[in-house]
PDB file of N, CA and C in Angstrom:
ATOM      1  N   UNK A   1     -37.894  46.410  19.998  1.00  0.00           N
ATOM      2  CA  UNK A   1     -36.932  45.460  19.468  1.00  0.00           C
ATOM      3  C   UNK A   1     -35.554  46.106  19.471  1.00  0.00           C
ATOM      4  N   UNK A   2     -34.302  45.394  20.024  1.00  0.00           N
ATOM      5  CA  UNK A   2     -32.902  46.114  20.231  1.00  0.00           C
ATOM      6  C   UNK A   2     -32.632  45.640  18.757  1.00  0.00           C
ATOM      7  N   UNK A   3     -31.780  46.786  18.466  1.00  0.00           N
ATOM      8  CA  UNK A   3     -31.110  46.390  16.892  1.00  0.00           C
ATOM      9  C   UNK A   3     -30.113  46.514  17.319  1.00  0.00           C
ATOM     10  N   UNK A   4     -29.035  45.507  16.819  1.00  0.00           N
ATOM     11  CA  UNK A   4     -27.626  45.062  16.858  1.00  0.00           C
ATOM     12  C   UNK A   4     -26.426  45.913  15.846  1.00  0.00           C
ATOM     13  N   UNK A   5     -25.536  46.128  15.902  1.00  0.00           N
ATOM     14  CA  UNK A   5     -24.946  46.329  14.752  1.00  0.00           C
ATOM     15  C   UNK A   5     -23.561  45.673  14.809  1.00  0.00           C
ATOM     16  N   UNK A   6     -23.364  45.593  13.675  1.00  0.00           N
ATOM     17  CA  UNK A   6     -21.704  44.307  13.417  1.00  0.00           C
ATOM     18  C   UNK A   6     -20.799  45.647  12.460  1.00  0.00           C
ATOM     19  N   UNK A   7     -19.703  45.581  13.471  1.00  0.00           N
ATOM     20  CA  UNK A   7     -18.596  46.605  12.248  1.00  0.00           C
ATOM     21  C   UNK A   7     -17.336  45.742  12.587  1.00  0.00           C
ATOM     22  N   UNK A   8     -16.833  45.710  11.551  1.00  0.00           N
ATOM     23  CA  UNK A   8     -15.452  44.700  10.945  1.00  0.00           C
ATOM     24  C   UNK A   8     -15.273  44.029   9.916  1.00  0.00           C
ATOM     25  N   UNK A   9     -13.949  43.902   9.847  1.00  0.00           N
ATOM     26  CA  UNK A   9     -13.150  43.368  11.139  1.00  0.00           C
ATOM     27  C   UNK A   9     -11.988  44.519  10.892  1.00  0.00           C
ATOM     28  N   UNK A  10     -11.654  44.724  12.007  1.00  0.00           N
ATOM     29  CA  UNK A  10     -10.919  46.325  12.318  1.00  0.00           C
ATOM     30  C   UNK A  10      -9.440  45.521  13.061  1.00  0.00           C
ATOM     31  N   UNK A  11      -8.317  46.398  13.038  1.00  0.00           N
ATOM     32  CA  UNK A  11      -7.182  45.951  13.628  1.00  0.00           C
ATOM     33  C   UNK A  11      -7.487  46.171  15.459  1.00  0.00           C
ATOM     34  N   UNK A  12      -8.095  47.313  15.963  1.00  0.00           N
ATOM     35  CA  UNK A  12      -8.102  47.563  16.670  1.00  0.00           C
ATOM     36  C   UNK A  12      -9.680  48.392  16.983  1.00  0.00           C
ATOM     37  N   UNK A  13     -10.188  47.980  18.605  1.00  0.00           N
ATOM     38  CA  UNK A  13     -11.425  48.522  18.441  1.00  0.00           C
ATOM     39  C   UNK A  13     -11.314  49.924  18.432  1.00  0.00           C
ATOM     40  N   UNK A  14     -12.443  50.730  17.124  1.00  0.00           N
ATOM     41  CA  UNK A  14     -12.351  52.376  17.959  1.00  0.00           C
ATOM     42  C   UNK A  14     -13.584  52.667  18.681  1.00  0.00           C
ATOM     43  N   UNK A  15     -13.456  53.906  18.934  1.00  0.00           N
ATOM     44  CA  UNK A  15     -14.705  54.378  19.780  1.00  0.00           C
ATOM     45  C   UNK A  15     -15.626  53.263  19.903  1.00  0.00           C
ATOM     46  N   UNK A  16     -16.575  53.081  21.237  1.00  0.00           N
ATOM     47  CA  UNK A  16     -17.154  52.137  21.120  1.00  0.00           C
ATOM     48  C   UNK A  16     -18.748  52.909  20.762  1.00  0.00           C
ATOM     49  N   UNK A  17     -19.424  51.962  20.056  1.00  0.00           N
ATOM     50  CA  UNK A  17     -20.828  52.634  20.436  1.00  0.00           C
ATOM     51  C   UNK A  17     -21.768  51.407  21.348  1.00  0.00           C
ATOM     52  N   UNK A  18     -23.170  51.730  21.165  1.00  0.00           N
ATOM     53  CA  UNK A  18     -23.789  51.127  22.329  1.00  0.00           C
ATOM     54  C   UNK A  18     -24.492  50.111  21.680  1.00  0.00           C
ATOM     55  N   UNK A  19     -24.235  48.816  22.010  1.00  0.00           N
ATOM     56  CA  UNK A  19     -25.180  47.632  21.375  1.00  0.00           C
ATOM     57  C   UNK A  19     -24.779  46.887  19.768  1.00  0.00           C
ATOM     58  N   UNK A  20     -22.895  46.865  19.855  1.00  0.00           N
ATOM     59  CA  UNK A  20     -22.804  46.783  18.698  1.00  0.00           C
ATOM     60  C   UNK A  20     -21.511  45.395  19.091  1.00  0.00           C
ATOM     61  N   UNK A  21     -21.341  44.930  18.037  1.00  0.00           N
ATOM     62  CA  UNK A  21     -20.853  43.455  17.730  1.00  0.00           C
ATOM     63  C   UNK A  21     -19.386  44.275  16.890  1.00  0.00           C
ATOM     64  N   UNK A  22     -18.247  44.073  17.273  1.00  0.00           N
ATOM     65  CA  UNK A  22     -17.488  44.011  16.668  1.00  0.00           C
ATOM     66  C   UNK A  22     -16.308  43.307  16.447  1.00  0.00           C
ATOM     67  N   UNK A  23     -15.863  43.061  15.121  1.00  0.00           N
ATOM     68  CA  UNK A  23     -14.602  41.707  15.283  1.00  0.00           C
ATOM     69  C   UNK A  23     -13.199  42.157  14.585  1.00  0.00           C
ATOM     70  N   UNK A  24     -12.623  41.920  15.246  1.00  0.00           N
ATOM     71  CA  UNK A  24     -11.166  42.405  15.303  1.00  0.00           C
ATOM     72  C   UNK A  24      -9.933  41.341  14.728  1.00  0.00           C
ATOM     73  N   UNK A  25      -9.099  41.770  13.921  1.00  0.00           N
ATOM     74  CA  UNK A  25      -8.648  40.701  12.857  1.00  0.00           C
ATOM     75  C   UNK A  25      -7.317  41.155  13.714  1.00  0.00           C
ATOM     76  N   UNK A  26      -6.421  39.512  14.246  1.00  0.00           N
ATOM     77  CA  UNK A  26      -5.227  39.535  14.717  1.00  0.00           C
ATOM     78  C   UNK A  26      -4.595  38.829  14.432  1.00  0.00           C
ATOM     79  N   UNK A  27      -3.217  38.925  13.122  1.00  0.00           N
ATOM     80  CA  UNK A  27      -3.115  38.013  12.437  1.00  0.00           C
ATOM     81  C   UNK A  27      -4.105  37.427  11.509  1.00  0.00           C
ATOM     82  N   UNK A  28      -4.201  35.990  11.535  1.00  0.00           N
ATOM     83  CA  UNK A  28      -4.942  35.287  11.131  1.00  0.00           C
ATOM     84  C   UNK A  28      -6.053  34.601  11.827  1.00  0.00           C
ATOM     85  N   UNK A  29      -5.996  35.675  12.989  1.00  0.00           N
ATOM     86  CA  UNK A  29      -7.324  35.073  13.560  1.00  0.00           C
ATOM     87  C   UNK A  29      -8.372  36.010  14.255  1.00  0.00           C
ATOM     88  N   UNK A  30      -9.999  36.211  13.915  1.00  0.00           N
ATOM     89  CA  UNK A  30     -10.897  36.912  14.315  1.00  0.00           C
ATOM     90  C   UNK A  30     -11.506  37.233  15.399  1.00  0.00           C
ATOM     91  N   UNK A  31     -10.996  37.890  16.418  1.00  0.00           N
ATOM     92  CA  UNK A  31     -12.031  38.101  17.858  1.00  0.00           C
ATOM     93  C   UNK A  31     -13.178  38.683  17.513  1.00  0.00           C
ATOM     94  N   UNK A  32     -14.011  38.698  18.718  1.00  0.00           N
ATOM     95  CA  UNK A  32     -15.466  38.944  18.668  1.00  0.00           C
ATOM     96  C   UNK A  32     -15.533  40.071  20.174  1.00  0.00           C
ATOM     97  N   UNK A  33     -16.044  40.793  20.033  1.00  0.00           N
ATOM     98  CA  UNK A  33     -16.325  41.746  21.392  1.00  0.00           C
ATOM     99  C   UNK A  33     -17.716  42.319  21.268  1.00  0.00           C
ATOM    100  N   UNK A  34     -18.396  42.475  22.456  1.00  0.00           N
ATOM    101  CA  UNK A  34     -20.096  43.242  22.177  1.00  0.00           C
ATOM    102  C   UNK A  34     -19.983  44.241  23.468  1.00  0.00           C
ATOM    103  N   UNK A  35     -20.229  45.290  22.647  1.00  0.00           N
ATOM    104  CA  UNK A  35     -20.501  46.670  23.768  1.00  0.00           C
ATOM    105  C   UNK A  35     -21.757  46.534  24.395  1.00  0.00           C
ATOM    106  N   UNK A  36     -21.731  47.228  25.689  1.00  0.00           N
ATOM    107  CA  UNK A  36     -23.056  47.585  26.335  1.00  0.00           C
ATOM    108  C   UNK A  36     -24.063  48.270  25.980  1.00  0.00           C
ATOM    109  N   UNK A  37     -24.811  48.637  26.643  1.00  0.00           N
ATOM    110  CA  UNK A  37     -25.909  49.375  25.515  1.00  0.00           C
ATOM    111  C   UNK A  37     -25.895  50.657  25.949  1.00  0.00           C
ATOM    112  N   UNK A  38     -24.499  50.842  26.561  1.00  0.00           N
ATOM    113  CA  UNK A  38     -24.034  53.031  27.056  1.00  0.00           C
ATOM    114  C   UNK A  38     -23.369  52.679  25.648  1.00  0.00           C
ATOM    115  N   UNK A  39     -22.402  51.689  25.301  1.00  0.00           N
ATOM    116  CA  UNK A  39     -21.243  51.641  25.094  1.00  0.00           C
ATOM    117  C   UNK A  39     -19.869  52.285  25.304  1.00  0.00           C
ATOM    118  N   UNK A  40     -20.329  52.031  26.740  1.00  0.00           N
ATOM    119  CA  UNK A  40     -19.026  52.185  27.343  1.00  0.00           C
ATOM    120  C   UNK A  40     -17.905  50.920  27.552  1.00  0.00           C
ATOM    121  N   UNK A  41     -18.287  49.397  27.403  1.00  0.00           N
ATOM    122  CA  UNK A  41     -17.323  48.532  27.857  1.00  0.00           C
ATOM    123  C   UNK A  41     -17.688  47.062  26.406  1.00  0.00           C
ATOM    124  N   UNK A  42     -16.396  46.915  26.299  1.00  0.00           N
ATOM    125  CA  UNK A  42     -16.631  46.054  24.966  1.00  0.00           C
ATOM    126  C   UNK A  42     -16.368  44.511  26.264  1.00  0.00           C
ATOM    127  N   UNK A  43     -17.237  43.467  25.905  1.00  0.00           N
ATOM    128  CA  UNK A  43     -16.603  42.321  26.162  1.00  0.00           C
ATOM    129  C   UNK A  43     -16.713  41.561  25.118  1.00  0.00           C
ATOM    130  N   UNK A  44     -15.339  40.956  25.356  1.00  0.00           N
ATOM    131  CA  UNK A  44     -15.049  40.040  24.357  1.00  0.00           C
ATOM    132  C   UNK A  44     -15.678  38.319  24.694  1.00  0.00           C
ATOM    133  N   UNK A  45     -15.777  37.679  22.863  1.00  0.00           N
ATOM    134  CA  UNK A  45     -16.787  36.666  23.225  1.00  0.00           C
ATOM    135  C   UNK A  45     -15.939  35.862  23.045  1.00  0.00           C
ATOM    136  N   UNK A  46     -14.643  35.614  22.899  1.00  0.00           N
ATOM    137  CA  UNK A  46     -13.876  34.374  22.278  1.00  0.00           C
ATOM    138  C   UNK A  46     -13.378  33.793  23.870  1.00  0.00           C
ATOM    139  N   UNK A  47     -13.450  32.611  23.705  1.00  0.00           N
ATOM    140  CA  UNK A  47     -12.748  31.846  24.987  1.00  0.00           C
ATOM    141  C   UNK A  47     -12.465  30.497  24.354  1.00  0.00           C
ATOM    142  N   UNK A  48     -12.460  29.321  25.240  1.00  0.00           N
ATOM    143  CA  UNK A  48     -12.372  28.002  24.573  1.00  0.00           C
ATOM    144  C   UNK A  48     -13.861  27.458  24.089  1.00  0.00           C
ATOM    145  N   UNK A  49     -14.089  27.170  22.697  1.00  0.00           N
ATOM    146  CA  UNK A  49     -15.098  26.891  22.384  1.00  0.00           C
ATOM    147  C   UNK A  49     -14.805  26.233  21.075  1.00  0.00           C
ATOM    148  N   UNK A  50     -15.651  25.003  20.694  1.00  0.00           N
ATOM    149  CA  UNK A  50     -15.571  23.993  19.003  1.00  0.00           C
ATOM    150  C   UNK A  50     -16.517  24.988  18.479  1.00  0.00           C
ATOM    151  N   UNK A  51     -15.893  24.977  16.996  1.00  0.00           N
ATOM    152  CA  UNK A  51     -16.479  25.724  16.302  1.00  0.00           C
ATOM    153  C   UNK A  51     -17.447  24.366  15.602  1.00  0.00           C
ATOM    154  N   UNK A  52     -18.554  24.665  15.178  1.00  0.00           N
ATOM    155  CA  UNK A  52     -19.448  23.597  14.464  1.00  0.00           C
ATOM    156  C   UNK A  52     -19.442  23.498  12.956  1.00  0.00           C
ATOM    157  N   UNK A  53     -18.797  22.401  12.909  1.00  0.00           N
ATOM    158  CA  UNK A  53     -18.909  21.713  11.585  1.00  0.00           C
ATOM    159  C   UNK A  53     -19.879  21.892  10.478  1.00  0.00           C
ATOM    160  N   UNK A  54     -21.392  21.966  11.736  1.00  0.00           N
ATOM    161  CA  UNK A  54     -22.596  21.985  10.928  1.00  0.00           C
ATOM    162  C   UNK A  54     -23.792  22.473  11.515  1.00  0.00           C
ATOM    163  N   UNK A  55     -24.983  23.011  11.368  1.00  0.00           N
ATOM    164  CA  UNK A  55     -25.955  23.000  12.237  1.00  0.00           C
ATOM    165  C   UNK A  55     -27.162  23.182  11.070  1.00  0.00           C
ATOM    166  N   UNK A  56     -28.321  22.832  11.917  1.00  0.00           N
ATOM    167  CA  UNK A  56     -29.594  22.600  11.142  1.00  0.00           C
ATOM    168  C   UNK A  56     -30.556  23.498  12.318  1.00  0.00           C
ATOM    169  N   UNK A  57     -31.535  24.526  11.540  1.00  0.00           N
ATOM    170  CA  UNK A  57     -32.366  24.762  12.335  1.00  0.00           C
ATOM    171  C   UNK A  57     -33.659  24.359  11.783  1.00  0.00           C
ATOM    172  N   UNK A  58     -34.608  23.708  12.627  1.00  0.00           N
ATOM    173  CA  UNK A  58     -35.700  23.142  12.324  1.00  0.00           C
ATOM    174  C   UNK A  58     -36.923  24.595  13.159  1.00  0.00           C
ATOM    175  N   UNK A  59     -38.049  24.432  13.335  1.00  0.00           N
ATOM    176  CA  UNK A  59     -39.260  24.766  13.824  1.00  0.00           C
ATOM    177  C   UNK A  59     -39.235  25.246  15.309  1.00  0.00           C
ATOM    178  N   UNK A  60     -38.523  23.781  15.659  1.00  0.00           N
ATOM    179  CA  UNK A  60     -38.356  24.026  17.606  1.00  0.00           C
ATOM    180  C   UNK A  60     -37.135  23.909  17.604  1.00  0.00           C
ATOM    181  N   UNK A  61     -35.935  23.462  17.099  1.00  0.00           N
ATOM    182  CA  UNK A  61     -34.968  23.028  17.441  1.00  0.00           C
ATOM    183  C   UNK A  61     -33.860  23.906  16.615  1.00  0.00           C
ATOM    184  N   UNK A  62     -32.362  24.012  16.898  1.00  0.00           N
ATOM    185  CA  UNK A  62     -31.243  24.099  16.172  1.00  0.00           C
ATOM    186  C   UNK A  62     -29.981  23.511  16.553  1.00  0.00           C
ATOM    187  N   UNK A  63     -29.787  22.735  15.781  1.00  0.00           N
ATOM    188  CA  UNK A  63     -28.646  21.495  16.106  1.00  0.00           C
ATOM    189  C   UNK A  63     -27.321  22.437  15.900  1.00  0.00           C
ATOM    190  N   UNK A  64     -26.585  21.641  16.221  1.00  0.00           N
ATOM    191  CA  UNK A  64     -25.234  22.256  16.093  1.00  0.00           C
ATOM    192  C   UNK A  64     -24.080  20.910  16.296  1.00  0.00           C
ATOM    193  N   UNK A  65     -22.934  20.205  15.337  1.00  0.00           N
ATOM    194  CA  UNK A  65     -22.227  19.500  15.490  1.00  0.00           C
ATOM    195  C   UNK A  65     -21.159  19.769  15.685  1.00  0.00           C
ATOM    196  N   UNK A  66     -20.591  19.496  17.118  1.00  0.00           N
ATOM    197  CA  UNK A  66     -19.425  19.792  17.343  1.00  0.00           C
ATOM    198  C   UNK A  66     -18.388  18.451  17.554  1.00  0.00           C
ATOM    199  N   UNK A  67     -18.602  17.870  16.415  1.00  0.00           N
ATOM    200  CA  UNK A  67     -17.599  16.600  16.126  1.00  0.00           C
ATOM    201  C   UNK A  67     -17.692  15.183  16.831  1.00  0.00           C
ATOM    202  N   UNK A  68     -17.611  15.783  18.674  1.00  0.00           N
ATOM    203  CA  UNK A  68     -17.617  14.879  19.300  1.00  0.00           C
ATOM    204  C   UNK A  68     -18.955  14.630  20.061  1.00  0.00           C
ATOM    205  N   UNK A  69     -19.905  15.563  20.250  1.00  0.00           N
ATOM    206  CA  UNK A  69     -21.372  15.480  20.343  1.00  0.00           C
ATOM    207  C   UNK A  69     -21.897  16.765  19.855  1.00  0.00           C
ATOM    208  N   UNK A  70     -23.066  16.644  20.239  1.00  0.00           N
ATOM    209  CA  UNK A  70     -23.933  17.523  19.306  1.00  0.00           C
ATOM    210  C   UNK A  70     -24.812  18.621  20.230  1.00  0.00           C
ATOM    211  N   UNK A  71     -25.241  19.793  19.856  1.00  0.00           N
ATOM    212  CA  UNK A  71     -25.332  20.492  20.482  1.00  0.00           C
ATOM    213  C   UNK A  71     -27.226  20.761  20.555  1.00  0.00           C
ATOM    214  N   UNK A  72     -28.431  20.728  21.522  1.00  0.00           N
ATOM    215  CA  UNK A  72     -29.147  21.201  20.656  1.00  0.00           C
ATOM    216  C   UNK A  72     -29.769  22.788  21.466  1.00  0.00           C
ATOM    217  N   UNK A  73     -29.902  23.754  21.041  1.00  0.00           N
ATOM    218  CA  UNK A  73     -30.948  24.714  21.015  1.00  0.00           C
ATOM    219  C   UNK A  73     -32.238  24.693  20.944  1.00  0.00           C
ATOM    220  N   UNK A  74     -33.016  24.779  22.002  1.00  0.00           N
ATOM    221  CA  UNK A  74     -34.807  24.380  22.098  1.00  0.00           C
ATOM    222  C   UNK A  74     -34.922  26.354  21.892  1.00  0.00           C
ATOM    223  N   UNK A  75     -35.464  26.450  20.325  1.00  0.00           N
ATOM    224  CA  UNK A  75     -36.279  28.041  20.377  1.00  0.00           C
ATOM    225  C   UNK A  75     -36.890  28.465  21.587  1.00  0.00           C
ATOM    226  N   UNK A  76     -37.819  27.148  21.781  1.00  0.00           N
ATOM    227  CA  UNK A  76     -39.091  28.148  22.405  1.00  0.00           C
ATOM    228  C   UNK A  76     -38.796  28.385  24.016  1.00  0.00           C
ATOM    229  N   UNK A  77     -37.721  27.580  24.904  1.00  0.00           N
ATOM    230  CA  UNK A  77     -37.248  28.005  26.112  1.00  0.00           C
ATOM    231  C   UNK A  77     -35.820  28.089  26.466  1.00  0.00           C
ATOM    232  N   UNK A  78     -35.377  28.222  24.938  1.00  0.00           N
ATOM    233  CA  UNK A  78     -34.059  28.799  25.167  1.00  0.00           C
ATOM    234  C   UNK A  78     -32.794  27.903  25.714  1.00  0.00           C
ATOM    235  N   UNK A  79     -33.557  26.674  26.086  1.00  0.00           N
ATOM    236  CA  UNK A  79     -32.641  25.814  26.756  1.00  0.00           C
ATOM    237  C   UNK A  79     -31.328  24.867  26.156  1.00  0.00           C
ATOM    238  N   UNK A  80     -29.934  24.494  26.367  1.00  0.00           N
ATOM    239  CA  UNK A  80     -29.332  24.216  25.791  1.00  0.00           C
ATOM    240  C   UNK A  80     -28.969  22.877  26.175  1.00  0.00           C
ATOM    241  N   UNK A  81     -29.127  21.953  25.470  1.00  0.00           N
ATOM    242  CA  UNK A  81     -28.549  20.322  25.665  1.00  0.00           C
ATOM    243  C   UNK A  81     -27.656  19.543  24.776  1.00  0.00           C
ATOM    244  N   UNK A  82     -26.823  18.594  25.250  1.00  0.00           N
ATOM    245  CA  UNK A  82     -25.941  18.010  24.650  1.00  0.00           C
ATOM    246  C   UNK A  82     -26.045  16.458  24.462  1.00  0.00           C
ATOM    247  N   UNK A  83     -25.707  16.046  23.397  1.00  0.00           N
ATOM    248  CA  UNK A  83     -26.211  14.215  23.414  1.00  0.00           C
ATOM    249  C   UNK A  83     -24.706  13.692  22.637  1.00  0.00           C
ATOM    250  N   UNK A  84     -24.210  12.701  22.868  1.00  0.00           N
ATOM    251  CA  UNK A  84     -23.087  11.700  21.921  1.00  0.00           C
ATOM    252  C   UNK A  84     -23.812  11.372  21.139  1.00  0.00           C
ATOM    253  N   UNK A  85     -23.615  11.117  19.931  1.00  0.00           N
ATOM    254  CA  UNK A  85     -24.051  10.622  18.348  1.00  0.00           C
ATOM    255  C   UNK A  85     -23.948  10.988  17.539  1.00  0.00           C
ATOM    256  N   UNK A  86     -24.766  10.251  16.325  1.00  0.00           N
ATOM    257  CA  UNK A  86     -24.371  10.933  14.880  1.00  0.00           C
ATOM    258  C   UNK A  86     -25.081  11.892  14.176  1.00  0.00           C
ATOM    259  N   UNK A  87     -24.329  12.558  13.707  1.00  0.00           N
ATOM    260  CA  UNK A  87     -25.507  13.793  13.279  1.00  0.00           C
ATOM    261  C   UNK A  87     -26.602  13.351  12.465  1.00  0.00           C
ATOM    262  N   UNK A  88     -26.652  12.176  12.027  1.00  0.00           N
ATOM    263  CA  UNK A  88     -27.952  11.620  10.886  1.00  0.00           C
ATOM    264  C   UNK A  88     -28.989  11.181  12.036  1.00  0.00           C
ATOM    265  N   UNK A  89     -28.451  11.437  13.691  1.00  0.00           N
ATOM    266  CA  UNK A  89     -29.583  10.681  14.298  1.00  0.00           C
ATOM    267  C   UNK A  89     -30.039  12.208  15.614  1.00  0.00           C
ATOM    268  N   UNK A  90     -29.589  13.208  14.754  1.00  0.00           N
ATOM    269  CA  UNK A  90     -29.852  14.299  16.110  1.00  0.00           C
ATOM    270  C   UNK A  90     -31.066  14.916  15.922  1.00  0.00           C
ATOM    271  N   UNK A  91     -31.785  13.962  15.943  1.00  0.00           N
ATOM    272  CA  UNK A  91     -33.417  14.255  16.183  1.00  0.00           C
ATOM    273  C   UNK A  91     -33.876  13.380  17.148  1.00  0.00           C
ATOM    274  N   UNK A  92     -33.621  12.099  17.241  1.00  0.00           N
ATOM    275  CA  UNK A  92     -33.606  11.182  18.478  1.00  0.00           C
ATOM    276  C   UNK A  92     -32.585  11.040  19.541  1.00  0.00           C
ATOM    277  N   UNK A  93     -31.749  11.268  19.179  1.00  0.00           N
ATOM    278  CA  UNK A  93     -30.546  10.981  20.649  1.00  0.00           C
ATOM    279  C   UNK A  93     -31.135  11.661  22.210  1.00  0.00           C
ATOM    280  N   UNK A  94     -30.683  11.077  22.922  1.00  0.00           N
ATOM    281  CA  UNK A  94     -31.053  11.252  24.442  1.00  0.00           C
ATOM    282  C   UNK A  94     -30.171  12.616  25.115  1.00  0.00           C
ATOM    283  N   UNK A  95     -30.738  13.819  24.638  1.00  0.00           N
ATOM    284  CA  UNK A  95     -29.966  14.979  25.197  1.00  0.00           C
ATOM    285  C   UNK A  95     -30.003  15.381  26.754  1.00  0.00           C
ATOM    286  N   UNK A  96     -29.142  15.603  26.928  1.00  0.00           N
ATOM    287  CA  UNK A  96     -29.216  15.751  28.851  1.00  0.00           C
ATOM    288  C   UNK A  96     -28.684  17.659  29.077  1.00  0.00           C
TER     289      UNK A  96
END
């Protein structure tokens, strides 16, 4: 099992180590970067992305609302789909 580690939020990254999550405070706003597992190279995770309002994880599933549709996460194959609707109905909507 890989164990992760999270250090922050730091102005600036230091030394990197190997297999670790770190978030970096600029201004008023938080980047995200994850080293390799030498840790030699940090990449960063922030790009254009909705942050979610809300999410529910069920058994097989983990929803995620991103305002204008909804996001879902299938656990067991990892697969990611998107449907228009309301979050009171993101157990039935038609995800593609």
């Amino acid at each position: 099992m890989q164990i992760v580690k999270i250090n922050g939020p730091v102005s600036d990254l230091p030394s990197l180590e190997p297999d670790t999550v770190y978030l970096t405070k600029q201004g008023k706003r938080v980047d995200m970067a994850v080293t390799d597992k030498n840790g030699t190279e940090a990449l960063g995770l922030n790009g254009p992305f909705t942050p979610a309002s809300r999410s529910e994880m069920t058994e097989t599933h983990v929803y995620f609302d991103l305002g204008d549709r909804i996001n879902r996460f299938d656990r067991k194959t990892l697969e990611k789909t998107t449907a228009t609707g309301a979050w009171a109905d993101r157990e039935s909507l038609g995800y593609k």
